[in-house]
Protein backbone atom coordinates (compact mmCIF):
# COMPACT_ATOMS: atom_id res chain seq x y z
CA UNK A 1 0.00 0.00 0.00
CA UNK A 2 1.12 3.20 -0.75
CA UNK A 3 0.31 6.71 -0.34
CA UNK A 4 1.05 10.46 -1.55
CA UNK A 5 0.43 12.87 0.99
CA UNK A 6 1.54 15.74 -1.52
CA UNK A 7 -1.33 15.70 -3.79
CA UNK A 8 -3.79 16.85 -1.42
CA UNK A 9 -2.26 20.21 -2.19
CA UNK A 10 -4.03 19.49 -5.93
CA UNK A 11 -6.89 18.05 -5.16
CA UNK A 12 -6.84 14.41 -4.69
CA UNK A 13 -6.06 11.67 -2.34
CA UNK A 14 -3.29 9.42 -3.94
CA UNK A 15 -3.45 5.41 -2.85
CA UNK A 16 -1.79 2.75 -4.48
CA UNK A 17 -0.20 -0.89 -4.37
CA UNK A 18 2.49 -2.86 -6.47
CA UNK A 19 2.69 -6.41 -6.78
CA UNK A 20 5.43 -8.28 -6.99
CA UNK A 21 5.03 -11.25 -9.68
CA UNK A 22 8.25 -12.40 -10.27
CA UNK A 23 11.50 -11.65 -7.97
CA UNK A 24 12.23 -8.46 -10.23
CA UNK A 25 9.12 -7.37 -11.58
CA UNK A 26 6.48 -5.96 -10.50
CA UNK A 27 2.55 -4.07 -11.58
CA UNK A 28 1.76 -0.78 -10.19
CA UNK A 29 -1.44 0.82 -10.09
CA UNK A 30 -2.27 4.04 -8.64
CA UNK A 31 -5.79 5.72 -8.19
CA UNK A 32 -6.24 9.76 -6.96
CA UNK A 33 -9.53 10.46 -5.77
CA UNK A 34 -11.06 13.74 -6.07
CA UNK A 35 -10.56 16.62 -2.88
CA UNK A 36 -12.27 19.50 -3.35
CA UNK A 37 -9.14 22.26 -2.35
CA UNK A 38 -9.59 25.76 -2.22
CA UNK A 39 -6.56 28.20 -3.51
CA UNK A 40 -6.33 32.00 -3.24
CA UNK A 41 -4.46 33.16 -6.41
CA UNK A 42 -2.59 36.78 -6.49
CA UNK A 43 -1.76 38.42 -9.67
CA UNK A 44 -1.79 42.02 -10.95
CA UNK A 45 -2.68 43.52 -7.10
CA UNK A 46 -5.33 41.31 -7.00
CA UNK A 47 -6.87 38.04 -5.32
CA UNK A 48 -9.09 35.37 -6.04
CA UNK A 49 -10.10 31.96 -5.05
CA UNK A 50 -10.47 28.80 -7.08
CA UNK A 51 -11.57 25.49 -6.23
CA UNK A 52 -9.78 22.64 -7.88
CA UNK A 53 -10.46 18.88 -7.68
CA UNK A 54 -8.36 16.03 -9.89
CA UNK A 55 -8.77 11.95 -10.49
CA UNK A 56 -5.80 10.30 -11.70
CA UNK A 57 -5.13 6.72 -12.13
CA UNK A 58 -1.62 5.36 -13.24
CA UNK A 59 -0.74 1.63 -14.49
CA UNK A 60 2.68 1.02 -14.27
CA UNK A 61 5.07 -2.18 -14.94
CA UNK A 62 8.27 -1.87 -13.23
CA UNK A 63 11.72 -3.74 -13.58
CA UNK A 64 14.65 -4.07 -10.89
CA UNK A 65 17.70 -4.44 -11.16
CA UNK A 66 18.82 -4.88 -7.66
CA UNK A 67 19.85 -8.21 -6.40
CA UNK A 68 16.82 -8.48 -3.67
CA UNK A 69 13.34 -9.04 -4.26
CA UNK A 70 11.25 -5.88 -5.57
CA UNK A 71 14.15 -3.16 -4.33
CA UNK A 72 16.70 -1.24 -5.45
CA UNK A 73 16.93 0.56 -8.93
CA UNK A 74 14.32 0.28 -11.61
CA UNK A 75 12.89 1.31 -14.62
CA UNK A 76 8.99 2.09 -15.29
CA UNK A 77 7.23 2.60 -18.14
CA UNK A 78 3.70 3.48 -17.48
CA UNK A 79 0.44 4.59 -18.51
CA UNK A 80 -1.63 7.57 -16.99
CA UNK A 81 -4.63 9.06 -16.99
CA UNK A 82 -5.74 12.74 -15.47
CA UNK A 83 -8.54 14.41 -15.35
CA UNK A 84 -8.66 17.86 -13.30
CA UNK A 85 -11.55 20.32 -12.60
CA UNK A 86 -11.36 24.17 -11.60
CA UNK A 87 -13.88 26.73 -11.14
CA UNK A 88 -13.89 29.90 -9.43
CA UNK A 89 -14.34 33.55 -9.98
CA UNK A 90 -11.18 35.53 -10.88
CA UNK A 91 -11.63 39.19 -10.24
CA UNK A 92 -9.07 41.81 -12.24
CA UNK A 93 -9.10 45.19 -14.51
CA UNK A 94 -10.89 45.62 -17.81
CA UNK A 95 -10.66 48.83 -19.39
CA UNK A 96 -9.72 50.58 -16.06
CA UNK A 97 -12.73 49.22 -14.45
CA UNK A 98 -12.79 46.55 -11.62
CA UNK A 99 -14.28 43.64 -13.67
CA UNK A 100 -15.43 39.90 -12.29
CA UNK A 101 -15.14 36.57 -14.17
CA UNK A 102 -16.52 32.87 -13.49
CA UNK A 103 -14.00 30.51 -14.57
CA UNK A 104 -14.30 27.28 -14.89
CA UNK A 105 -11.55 24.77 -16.21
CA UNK A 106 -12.13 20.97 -17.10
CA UNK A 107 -8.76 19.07 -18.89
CA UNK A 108 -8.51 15.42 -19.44
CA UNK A 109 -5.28 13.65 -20.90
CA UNK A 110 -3.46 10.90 -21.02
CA UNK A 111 -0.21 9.69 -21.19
CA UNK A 112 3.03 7.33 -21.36
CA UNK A 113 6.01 7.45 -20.60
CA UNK A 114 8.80 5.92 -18.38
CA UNK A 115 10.87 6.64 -14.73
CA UNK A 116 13.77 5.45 -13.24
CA UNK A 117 13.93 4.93 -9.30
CA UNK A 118 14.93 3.66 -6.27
CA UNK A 119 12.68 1.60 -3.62
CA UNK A 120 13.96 0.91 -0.71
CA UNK A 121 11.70 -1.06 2.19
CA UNK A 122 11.68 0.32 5.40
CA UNK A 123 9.63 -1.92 7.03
């Protein structure tokens, strides 16, 4: 089991497992689940506040190269799959005039690509 603390700061709660299926290989999957998280933006002398939420998932197959079981150096390639949500309303200038706009943001991508690592078990 595994776990991201970090991307609560996007909006999600990151939770994951690999599973070893030969001495050095190994699956990973990885799931975020949307957090609603608030975040006051400044720009230009001015504020506003967004709300952004994300889902992720990430399928990964990694290889070691380490002499013990599922540690040490490896590669991953991997596949991944985002989808993040924003929405808020961003007040600024227009013309010299104080001007308000509701903003909403929805992207959805995916992607492949490969990392190199190091695990090491602490427990």
């Amino acid at each position: 089991m595994k776990w991201a603390p970090g991307s609560l700061s996007v909006g999600k709660l990151t939770l994951g497992g690999e599973y070893g299926f030969k001495r050095k290989n190994s699956v990973e999957f990885i799931i975020g689940v949307p957090v609603a998280k608030n975040h006051r933006l400044q720009y230009d002398n001015n504020t506003s506040d967004l709300s952004s939420k994300a889902f992720s998932s990430l399928l990964g197959y990694r290889h070691y190269f380490g002499k013990k079981p599922v540690a040490g150096f490896y590669i991953e390639p991997y596949f991944k799959y985002l989808h993040h949500q924003a929405s808020g309303m961003l007040e600024g200038e227009l013309n010299g005039e104080n001007a308000k706009f509701q903003t909403q943001t929805d992207y959805k991508g995916i992607g492949v690509g490969a990392q190199l690592g190091v695990q090491i078990k602490i427990a």
